[in-house]
Protein backbone atom coordinates (compact mmCIF):
# COMPACT_ATOMS: atom_id res chain seq x y z
CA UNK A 1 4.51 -25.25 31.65
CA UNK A 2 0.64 -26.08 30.38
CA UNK A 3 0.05 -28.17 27.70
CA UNK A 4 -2.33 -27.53 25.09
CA UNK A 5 -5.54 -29.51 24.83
CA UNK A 6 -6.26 -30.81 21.25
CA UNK A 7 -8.94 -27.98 20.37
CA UNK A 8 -6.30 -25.41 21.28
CA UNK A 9 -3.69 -27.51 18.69
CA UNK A 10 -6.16 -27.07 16.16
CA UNK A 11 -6.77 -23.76 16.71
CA UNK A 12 -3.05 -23.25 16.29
CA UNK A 13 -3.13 -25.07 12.72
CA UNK A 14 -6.29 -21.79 11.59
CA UNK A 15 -4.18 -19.06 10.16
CA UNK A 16 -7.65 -17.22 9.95
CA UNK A 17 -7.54 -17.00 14.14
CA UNK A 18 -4.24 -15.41 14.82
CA UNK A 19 -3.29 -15.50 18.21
CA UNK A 20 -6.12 -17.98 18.65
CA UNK A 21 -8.30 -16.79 22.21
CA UNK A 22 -7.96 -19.15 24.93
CA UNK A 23 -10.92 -18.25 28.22
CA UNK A 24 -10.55 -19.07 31.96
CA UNK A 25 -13.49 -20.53 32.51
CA UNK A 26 -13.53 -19.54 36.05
CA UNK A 27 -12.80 -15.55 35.74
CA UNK A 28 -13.84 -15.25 31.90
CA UNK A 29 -11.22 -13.56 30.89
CA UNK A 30 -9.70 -13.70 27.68
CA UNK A 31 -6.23 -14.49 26.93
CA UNK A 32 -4.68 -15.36 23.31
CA UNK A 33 -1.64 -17.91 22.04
CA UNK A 34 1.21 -16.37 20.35
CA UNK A 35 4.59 -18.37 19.82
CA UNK A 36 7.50 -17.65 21.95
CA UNK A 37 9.53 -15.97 18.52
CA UNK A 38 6.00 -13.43 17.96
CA UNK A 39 6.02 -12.61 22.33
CA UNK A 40 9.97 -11.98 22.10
CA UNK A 41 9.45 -9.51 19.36
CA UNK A 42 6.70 -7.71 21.10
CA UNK A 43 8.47 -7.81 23.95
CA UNK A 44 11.85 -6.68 22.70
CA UNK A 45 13.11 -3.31 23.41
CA UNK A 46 13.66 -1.99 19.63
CA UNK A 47 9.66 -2.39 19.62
CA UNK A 48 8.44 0.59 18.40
CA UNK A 49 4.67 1.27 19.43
CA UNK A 50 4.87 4.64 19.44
CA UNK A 51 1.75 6.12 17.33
CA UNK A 52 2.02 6.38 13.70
CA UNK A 53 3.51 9.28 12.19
CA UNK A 54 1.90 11.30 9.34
CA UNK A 55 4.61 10.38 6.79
CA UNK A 56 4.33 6.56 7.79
CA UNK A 57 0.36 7.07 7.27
CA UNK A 58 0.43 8.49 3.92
CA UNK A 59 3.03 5.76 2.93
CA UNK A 60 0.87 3.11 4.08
CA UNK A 61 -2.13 4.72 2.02
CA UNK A 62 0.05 5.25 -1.19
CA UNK A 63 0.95 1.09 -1.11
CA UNK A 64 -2.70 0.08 0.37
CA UNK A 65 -4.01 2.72 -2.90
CA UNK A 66 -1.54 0.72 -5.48
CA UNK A 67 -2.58 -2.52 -4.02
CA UNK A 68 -5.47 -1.77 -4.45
CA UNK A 69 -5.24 -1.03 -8.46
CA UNK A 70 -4.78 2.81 -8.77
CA UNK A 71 -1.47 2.30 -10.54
CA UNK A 72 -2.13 6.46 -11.73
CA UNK A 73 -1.41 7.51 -8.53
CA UNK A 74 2.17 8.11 -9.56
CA UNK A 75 0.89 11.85 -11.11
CA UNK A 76 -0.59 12.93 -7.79
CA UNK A 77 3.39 12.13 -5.84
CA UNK A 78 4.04 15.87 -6.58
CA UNK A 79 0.59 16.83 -4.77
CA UNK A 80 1.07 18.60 -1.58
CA UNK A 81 -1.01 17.53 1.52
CA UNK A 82 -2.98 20.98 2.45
CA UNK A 83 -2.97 21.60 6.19
């Protein structure tokens, strides 16, 4: 197991920088921290990562719209999506 070095703690401790990147200097490349509980669910077979289907996208657009202060949007539910 490695231990973290204190600027990697810290970096831990920034929900801003989520997985926080960690570099081998040698090689350059880039790897990032995630806890064990956020790797086991990425990992775990019920993962779906499968792309997004057209239902789930309008969903998502419908909450991101309400979020986002079009409370009206209710009238346009009815409003079919033209091909």
């Amino acid at each position: 197991m490695i231990e973290l070095t204190d600027q990697q703690i810290q970096s831990l401790k920034n929900p801003d920088v989520t997985p926080p990147p960690v570099m081998n200097p040698r090689t350059k490349e880039t790897f990032v921290l995630l806890r064990v509980e956020e790797y086991e669910r990425l990992t775990d077979e019920e993962y779906d990562e499968s792309p997004w289907t057209s239902e789930e996208l309008q969903t998502l657009a419908w909450e991101a719209g309400k979020r986002g202060g079009w409370e009206c949007m209710d009238e346009y539910d009815d409003v079919q999506e033209k091909p």
